[in-house]
N, C-alpha and C. Protein backbone atom coordinates (compact mmCIF):
# COMPACT_ATOMS: atom_id res chain seq x y z
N UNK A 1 135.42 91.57 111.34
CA UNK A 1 134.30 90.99 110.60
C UNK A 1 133.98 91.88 109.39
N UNK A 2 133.69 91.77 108.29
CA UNK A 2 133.84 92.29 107.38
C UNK A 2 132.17 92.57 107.04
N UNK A 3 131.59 93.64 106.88
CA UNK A 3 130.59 94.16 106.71
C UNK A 3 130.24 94.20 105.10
N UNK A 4 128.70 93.72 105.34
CA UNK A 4 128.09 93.09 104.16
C UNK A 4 127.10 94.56 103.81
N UNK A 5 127.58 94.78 102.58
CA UNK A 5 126.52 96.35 101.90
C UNK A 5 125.78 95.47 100.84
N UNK A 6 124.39 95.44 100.33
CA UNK A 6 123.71 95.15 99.62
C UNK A 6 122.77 96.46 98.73
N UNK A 7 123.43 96.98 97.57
CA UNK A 7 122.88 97.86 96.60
C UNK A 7 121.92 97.02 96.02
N UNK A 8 120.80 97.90 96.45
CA UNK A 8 119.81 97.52 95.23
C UNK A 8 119.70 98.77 94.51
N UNK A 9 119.91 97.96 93.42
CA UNK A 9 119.35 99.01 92.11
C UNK A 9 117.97 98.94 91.33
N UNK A 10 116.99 100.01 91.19
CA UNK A 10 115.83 100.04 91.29
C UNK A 10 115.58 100.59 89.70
N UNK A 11 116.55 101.12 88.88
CA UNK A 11 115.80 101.96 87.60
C UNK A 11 116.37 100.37 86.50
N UNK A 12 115.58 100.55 85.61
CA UNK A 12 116.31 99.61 84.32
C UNK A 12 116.86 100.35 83.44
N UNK A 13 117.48 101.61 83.67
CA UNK A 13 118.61 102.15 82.84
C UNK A 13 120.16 102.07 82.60
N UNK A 14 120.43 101.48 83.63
CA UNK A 14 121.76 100.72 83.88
C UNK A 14 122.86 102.01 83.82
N UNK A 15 123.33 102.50 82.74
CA UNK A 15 124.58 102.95 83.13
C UNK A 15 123.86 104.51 82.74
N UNK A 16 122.93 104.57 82.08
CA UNK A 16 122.37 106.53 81.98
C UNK A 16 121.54 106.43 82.89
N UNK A 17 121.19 105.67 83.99
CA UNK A 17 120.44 106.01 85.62
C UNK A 17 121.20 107.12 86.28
N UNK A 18 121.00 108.35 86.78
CA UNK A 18 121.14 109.28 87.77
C UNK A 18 121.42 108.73 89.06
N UNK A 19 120.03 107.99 89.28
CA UNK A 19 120.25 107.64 90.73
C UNK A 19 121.61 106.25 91.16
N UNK A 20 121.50 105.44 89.89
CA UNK A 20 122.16 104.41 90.31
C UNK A 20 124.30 104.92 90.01
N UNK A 21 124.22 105.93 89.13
CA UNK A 21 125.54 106.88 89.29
C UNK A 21 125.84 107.65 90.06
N UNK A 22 124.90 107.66 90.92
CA UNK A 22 124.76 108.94 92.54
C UNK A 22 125.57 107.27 93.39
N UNK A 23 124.79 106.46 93.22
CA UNK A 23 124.81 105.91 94.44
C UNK A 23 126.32 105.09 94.22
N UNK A 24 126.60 104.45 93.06
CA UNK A 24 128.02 103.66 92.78
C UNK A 24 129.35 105.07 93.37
N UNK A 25 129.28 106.35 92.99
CA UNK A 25 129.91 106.95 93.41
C UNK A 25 129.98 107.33 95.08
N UNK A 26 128.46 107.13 95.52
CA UNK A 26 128.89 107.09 97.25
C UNK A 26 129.64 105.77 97.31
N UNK A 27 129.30 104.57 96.91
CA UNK A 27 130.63 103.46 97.06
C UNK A 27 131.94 103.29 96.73
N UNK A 28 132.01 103.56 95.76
CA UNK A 28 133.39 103.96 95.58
C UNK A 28 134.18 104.78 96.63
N UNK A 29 133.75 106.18 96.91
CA UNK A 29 134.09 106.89 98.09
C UNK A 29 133.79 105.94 99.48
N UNK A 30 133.02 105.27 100.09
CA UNK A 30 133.27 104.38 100.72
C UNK A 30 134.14 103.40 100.89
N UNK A 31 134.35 102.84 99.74
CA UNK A 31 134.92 101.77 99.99
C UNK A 31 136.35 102.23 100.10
N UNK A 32 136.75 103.46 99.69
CA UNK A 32 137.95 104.03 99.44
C UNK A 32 138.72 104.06 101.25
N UNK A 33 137.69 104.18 101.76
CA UNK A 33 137.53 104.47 103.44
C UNK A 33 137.97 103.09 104.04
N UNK A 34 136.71 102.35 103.72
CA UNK A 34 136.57 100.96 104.09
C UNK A 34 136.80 100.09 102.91
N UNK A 35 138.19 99.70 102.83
CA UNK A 35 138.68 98.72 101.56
C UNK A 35 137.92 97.35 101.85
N UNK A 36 137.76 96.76 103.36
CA UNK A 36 137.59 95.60 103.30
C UNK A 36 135.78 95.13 103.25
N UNK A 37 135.04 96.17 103.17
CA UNK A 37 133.78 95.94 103.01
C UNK A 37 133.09 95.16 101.61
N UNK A 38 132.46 94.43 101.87
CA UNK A 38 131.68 93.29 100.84
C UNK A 38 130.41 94.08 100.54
N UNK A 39 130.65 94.62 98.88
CA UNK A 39 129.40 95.34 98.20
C UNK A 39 128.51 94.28 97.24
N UNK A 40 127.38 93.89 97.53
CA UNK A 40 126.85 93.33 96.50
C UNK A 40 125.98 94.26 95.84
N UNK A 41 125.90 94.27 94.12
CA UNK A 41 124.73 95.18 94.03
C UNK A 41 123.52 94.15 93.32
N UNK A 42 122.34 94.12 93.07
CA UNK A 42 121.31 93.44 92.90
C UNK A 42 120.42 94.16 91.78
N UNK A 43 120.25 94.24 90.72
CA UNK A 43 119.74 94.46 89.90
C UNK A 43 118.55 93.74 89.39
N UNK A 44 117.67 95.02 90.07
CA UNK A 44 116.13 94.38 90.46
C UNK A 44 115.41 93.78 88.76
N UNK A 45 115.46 94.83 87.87
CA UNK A 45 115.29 94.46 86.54
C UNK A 45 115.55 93.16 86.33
N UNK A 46 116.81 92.41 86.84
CA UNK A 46 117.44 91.00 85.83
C UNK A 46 116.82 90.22 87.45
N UNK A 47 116.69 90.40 88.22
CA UNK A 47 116.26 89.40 88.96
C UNK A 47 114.73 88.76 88.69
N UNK A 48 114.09 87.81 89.03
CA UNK A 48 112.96 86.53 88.74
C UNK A 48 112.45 86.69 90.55
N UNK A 49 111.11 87.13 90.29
CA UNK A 49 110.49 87.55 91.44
C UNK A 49 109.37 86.75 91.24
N UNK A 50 109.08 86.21 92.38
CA UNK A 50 107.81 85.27 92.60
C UNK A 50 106.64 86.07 92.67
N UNK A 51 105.29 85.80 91.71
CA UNK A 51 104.34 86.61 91.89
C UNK A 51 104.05 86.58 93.30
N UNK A 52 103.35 87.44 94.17
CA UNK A 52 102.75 87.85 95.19
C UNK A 52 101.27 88.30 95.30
N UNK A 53 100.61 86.85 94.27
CA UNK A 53 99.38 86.98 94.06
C UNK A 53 98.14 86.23 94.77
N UNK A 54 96.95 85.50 94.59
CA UNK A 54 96.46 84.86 95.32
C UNK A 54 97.04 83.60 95.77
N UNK A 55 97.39 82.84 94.85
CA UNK A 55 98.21 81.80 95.35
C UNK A 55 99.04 81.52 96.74
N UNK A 56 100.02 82.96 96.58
CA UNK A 56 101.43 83.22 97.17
C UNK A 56 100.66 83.53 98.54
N UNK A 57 99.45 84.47 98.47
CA UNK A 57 98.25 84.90 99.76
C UNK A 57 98.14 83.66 100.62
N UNK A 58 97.90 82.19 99.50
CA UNK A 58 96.84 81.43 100.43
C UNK A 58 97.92 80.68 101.37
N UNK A 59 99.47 80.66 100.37
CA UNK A 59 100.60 80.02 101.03
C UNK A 59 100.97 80.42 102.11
N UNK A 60 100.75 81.60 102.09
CA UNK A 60 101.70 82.12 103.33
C UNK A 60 100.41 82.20 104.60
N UNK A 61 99.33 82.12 104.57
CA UNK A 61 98.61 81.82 105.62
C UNK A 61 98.36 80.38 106.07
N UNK A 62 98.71 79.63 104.98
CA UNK A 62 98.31 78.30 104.96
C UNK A 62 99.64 77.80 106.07
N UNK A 63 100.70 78.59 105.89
CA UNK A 63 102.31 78.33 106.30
C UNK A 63 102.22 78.75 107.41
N UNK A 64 101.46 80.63 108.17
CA UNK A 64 101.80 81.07 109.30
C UNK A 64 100.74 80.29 110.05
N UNK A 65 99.72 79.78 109.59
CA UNK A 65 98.68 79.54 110.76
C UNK A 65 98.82 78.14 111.22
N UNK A 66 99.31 77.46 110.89
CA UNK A 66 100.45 76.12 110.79
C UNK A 66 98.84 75.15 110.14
N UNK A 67 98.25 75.52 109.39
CA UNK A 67 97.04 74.83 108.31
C UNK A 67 97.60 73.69 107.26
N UNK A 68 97.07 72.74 107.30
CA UNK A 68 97.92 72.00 106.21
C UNK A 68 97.69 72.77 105.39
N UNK A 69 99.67 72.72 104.71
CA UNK A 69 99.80 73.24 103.44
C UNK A 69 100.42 72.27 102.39
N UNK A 70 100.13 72.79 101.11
CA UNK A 70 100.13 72.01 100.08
C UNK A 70 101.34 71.89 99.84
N UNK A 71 102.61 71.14 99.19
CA UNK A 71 103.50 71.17 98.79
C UNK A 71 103.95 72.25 97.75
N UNK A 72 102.58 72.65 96.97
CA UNK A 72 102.72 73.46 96.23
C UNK A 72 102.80 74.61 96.96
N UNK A 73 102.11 74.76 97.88
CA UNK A 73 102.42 76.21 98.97
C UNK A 73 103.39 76.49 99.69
N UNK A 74 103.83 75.48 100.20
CA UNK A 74 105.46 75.18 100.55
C UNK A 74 106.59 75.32 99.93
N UNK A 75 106.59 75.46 98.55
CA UNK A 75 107.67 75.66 97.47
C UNK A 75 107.32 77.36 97.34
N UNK A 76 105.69 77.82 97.21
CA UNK A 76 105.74 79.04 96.72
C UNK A 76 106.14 79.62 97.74
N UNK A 77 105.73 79.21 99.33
CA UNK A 77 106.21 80.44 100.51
C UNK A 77 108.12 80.55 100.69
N UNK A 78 108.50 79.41 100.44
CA UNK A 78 109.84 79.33 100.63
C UNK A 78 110.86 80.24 99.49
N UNK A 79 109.89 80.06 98.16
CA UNK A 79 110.80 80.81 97.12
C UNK A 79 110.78 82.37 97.78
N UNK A 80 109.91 82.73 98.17
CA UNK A 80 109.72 84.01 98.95
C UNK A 80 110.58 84.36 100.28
N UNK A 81 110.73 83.16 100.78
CA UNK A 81 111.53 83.22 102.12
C UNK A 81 112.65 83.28 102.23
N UNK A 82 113.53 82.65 100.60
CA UNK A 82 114.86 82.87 100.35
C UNK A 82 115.03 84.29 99.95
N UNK A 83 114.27 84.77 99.17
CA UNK A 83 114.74 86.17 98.88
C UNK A 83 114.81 87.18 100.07
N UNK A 84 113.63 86.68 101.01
CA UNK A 84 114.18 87.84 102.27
C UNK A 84 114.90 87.46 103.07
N UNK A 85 115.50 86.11 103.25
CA UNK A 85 116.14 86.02 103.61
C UNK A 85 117.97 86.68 103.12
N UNK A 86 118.11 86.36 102.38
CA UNK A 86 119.03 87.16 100.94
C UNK A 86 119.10 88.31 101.36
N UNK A 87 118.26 89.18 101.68
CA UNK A 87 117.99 90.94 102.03
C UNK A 87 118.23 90.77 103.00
N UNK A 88 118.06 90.06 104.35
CA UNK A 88 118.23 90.13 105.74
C UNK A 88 119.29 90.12 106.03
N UNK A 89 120.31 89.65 105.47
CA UNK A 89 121.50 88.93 105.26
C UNK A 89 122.56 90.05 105.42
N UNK A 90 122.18 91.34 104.95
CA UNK A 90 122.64 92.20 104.77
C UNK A 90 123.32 93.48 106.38
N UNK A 91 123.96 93.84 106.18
CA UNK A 91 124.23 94.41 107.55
C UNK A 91 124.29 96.02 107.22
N UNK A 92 124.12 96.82 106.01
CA UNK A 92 123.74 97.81 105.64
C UNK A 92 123.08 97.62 103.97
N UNK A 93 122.72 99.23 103.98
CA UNK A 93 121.56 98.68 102.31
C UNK A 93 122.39 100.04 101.73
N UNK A 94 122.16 99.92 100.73
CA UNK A 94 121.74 101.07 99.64
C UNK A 94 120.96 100.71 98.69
N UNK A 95 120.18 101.81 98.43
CA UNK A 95 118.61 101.97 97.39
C UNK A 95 119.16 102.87 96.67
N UNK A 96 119.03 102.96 95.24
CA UNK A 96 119.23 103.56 94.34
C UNK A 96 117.94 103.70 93.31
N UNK A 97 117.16 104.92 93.67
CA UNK A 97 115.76 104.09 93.14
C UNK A 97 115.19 105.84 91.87
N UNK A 98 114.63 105.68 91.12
CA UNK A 98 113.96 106.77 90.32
C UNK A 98 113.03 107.30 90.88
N UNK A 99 111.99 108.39 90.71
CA UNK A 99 111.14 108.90 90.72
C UNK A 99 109.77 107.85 89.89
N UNK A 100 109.07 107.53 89.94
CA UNK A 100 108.04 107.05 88.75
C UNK A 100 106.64 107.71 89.28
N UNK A 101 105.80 108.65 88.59
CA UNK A 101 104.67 109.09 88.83
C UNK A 101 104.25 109.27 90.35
N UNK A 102 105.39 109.88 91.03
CA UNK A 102 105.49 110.33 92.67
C UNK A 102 105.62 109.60 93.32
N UNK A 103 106.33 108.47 93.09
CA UNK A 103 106.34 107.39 93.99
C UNK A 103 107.19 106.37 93.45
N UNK A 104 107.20 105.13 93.74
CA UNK A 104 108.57 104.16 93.22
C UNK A 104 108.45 103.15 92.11
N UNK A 105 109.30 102.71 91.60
CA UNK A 105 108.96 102.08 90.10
C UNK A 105 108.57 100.91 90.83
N UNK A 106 107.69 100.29 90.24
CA UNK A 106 106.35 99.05 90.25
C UNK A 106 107.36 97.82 90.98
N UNK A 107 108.82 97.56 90.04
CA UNK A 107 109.22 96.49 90.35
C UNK A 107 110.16 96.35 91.82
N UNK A 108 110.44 97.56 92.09
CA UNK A 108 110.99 97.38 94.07
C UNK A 108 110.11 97.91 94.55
N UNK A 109 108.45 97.78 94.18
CA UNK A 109 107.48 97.49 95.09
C UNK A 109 107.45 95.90 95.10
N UNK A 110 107.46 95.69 94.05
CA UNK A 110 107.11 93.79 94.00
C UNK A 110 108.36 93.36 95.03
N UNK A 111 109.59 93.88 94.66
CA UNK A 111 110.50 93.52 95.26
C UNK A 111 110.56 93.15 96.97
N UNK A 112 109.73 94.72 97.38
CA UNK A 112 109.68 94.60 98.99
C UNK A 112 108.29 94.19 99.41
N UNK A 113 107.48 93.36 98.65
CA UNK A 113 106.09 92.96 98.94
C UNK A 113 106.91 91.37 99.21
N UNK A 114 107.66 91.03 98.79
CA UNK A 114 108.41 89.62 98.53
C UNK A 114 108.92 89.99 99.82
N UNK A 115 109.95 90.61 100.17
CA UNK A 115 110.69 90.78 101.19
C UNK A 115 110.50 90.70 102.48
N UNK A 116 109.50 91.19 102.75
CA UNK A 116 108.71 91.50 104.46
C UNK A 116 107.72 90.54 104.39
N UNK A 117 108.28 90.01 105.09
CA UNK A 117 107.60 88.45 105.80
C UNK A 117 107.49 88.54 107.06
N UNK A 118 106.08 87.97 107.70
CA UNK A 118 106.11 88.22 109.06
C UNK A 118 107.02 86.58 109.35
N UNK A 119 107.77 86.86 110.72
CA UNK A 119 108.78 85.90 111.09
C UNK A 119 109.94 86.19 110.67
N UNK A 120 110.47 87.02 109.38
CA UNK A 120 111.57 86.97 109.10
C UNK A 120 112.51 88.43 109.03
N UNK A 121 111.84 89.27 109.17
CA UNK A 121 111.98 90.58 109.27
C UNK A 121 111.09 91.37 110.09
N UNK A 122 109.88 90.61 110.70
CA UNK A 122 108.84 92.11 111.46
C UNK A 122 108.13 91.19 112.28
N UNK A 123 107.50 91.05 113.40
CA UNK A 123 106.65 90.40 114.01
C UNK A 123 105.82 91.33 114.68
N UNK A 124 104.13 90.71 114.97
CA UNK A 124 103.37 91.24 115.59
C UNK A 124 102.79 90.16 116.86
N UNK A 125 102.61 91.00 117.88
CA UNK A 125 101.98 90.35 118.61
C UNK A 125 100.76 91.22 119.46
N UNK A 126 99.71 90.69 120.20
CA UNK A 126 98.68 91.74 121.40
C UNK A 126 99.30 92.92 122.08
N UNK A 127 100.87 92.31 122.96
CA UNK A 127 100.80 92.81 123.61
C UNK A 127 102.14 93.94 123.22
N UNK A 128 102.69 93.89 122.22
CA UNK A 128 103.55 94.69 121.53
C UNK A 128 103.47 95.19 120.18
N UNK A 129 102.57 94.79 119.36
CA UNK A 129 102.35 95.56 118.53
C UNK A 129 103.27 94.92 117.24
N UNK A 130 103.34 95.27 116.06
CA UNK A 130 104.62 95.86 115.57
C UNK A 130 106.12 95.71 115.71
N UNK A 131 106.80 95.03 115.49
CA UNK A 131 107.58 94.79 115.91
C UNK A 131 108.77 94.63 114.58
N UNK A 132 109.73 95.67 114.27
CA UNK A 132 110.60 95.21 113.15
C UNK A 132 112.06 94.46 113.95
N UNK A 133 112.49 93.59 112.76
CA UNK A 133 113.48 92.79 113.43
C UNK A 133 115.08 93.18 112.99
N UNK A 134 115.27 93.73 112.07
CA UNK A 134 116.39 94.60 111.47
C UNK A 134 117.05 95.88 111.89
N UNK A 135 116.85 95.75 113.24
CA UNK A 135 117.41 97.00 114.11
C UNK A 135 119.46 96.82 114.18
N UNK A 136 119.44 98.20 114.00
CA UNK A 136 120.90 98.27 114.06
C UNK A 136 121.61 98.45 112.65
N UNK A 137 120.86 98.27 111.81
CA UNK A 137 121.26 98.59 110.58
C UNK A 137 121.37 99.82 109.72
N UNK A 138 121.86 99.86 108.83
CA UNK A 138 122.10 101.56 108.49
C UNK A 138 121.46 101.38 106.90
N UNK A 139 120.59 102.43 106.34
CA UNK A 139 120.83 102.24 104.90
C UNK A 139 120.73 103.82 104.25
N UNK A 140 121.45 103.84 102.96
CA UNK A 140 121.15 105.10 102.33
C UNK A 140 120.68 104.85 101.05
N UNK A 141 119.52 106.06 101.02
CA UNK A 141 119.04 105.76 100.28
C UNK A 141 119.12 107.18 98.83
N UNK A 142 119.34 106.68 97.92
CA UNK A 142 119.39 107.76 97.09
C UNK A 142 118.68 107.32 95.61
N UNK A 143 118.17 108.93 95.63
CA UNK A 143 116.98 108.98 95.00
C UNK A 143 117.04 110.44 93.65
N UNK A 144 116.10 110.39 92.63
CA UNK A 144 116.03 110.57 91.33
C UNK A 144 115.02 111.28 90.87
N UNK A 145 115.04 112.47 90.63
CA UNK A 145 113.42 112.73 90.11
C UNK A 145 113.73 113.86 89.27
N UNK A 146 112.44 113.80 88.37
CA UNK A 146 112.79 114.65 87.01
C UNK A 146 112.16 116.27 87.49
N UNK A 147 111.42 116.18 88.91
CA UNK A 147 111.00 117.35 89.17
C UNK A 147 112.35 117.47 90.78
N UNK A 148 112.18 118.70 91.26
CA UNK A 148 112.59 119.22 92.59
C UNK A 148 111.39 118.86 93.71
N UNK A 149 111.55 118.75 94.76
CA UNK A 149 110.14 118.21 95.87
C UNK A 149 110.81 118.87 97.10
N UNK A 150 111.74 119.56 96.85
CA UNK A 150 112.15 120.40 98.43
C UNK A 150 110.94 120.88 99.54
N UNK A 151 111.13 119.95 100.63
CA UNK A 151 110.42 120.69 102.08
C UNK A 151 110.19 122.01 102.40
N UNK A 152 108.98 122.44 102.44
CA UNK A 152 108.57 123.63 102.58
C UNK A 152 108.11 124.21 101.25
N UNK A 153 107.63 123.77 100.06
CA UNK A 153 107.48 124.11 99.09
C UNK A 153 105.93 123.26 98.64
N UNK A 154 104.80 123.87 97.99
CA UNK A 154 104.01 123.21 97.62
C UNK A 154 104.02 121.81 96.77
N UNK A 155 105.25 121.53 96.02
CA UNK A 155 105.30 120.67 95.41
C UNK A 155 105.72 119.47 95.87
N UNK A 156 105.93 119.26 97.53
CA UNK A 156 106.85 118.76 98.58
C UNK A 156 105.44 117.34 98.94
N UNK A 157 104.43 118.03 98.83
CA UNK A 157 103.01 117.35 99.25
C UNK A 157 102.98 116.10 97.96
N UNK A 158 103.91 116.46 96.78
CA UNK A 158 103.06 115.28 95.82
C UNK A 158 104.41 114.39 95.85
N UNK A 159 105.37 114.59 96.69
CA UNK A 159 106.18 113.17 96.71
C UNK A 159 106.28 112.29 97.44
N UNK A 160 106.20 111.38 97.06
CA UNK A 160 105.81 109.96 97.81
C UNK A 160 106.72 108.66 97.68
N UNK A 161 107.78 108.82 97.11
CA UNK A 161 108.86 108.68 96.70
C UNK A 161 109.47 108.48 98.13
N UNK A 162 109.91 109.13 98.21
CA UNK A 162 110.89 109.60 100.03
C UNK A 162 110.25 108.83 101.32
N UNK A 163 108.89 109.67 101.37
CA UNK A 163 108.38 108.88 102.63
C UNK A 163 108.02 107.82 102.92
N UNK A 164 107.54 107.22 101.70
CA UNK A 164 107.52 105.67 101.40
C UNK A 164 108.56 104.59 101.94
N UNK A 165 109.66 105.24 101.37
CA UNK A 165 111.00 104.22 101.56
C UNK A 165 110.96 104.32 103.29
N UNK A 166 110.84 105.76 103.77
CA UNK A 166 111.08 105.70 104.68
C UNK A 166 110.65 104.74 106.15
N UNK A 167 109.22 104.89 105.29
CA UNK A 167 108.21 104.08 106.25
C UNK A 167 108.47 102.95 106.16
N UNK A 168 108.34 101.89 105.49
CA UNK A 168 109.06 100.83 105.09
C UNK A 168 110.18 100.46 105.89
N UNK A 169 111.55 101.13 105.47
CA UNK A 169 112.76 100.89 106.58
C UNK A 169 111.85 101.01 107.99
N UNK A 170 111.54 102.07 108.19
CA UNK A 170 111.03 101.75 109.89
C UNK A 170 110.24 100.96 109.99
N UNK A 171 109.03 100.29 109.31
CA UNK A 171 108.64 99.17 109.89
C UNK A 171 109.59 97.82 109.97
N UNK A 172 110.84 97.77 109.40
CA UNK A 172 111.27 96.94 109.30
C UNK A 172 112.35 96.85 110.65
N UNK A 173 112.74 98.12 111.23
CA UNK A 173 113.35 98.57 112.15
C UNK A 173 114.54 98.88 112.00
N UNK A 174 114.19 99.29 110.42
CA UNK A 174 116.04 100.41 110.22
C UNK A 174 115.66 101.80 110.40
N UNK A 175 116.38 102.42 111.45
CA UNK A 175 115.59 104.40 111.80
C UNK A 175 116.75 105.15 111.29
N UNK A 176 118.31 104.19 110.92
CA UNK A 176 119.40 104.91 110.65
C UNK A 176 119.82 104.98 109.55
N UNK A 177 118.56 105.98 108.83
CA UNK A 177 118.66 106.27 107.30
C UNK A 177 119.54 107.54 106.82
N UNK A 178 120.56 107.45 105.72
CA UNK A 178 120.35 108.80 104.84
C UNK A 178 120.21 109.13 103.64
N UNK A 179 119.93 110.11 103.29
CA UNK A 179 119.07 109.97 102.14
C UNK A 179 120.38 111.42 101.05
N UNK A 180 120.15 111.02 99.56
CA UNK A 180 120.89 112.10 99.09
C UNK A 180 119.60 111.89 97.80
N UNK A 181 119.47 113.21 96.97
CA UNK A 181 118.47 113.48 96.16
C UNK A 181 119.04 114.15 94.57
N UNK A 182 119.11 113.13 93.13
CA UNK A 182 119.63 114.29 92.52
C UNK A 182 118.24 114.52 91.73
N UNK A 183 118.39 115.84 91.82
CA UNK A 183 117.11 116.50 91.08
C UNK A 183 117.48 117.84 91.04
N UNK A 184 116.44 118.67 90.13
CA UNK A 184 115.78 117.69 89.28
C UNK A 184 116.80 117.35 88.18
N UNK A 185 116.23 116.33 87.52
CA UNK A 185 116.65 115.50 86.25
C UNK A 185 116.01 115.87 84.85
N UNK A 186 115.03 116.84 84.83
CA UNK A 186 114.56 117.47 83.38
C UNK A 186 114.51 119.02 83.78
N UNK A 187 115.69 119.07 83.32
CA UNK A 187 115.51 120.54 83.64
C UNK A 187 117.03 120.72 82.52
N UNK A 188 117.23 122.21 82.39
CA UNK A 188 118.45 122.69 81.11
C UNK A 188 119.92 121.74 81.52
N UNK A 189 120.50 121.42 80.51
CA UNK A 189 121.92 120.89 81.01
C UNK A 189 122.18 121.32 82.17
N UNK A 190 122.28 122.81 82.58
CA UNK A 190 123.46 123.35 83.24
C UNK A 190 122.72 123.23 84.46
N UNK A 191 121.31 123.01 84.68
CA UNK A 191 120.51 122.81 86.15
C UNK A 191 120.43 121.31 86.44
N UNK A 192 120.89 120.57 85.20
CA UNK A 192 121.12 119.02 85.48
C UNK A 192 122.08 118.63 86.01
N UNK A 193 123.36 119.17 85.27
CA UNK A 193 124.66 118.85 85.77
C UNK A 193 124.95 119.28 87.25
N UNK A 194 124.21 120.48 87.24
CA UNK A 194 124.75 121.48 89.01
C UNK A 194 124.11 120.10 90.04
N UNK A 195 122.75 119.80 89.29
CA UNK A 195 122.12 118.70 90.92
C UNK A 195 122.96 117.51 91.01
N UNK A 196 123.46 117.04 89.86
CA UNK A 196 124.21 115.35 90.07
C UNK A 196 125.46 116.26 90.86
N UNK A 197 125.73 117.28 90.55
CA UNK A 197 127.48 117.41 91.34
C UNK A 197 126.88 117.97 92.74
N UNK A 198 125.80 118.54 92.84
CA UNK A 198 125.21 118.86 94.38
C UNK A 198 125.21 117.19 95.22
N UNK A 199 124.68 116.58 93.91
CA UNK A 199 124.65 115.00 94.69
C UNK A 199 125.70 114.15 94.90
N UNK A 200 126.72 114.15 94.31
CA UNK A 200 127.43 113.59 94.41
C UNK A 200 129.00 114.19 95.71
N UNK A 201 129.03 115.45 95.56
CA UNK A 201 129.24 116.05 96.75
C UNK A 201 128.29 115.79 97.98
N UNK A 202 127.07 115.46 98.12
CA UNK A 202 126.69 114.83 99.39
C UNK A 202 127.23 113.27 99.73
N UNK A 203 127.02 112.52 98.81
CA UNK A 203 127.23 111.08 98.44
C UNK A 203 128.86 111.37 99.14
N UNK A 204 129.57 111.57 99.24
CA UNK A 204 130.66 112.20 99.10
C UNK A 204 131.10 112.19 100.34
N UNK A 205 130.62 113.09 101.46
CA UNK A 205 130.18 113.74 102.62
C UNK A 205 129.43 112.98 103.63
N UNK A 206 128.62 111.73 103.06
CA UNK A 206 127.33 110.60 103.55
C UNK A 206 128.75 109.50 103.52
N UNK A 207 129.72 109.33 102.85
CA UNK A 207 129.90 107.73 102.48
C UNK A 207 131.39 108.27 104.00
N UNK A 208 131.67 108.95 104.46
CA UNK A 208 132.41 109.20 105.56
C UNK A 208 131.47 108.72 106.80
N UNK A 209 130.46 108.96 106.55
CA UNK A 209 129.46 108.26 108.24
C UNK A 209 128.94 107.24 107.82
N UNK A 210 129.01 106.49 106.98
CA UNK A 210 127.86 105.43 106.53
C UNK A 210 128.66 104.05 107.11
C-alpha cells in the first residue's frame, strides 16, 4: 500500500524559505529510502480558505446539533469538511512552518481552525473526554526562526512556535512527532549557514525513521 505524505508549507517565500528547504531536503532523503511513497505538498499561501467567522460558527452548530440548517450553512460547513477531510486523508504530515512574532504565521492558524472538526478528526463525549481520531500517524515537523529558543535557556519561555504545533497534533491524536529546527536565521552568514547544515544533517538522520 503505498503511503500518503502531505507537506504543508506554511511561509510565502517559496524557494528563499529556510524552513520549507529544511523540509523538501528531509524528502528527498526519504523518498530516496522509500521510492514508492506519494508526497503531496500544499501551499498554504495559494490555497482559498473558507472564513471561520460568525457565519461558519452558526453553521457548524446549526450542522452538529442536528438544528435546521440553512442551505447556506450546509454549503459553508461542508466547504470546511472537504478540506479536513483532504488533511485526514493523509497517513503522515510534514509542516514546514516560520517563526512569526513567537508563534505561527496567521495563515496555518486559519488553516488548522478549518481543519479540526469535531466528527472528523477529534470527538468529545461525558464519559471520555477528548478524544483525537488520527492515531497512528507520524508527522515531522520543521521549523524556522530568526532567533535560537534552545531548552534550558531564558529565551526558551518566549517560543510558542514548537509547543503549539505540538499541542495541536496531540489533540488530534498524532504523539509520533519529530521535530528539526533551523535557527537561528538572522544571525552572520557563517552562523546561518552552520544552522541550515546542522538542519539538514538532522532532516537527514529523521527521514531514515520517518
Amino acid at each position: 500500500m503505498t503511503t500518503r505524505i502531505l507537506h504543508i508549507e506554511a511561509s510565502p517565500t517559496g524557494a528563499r524559505s529556510r524552513s520549507a528547504d529544511t523540509a523538501r531536503h528531509f524528502l528527498q532523503q526519504h523518498r530516496a529510502l522509500h521510492p514508492d511513497v506519494e508526497i503531496q505538498t500544499l501551499h498554504l499561501w495559494e490555497l482559498e480558505l473558507p472564513a471561520f467567522d460568525a457565519a461558519m460558527i452558526d453553521a457548524k452548530f446549526a450542522v452538529l446539533r442536528g438544528t435546521h440548517a440553512t442551505e447556506e450553512q450546509q454549503r459553508q460547513w461542508q466547504s470546511a469538511v472537504r478540506i479536513a477531510r483532504a488533511f485526514n486523508a493523509a497517513d503522515k504530515y510534514v509542516f514546514s512552518l516560520p517563526m512569526w512574532n513567537f508563534g505561527i504565521p496567521y495563515k496555518l492558524k486559519h488553516y488548522i481552525d478549518v481543519v479540526t472538526l469535531p466528527g472528523e478528526n477529534w470527538l468529545w463525549s461525558p464519559r471520555e473526554g477528548y478524544r483525537g481520531l488520527l492515531r497512528g500517524k507520524r508527522a515531522m515537523l520543521v521549523y524556522s526562526s530568526a532567533g535560537d529558543y534552545p531548552a534550558g535557556f531564558p529565551s526558551h519561555e518566549k517560543d510558542f512556535q514548537k509547543p503549539y504545533m505540538r499541542t495541536w497534533l496531540g489533540f488530534l491524536g498524532i504523539d509520533d512527532v519529530m521535530e528539526v529546527a533551523a535557527a537561528p536565521t538572522l544571525a552572520t552568514p557563517e552562523a546561518v549557514n552552520a544552522s541550515l547544515a546542522r538542519a539538514r544533517n538532522e532532516a537527514e538522520r529523521l527521514a531514515e525513521r520517518f
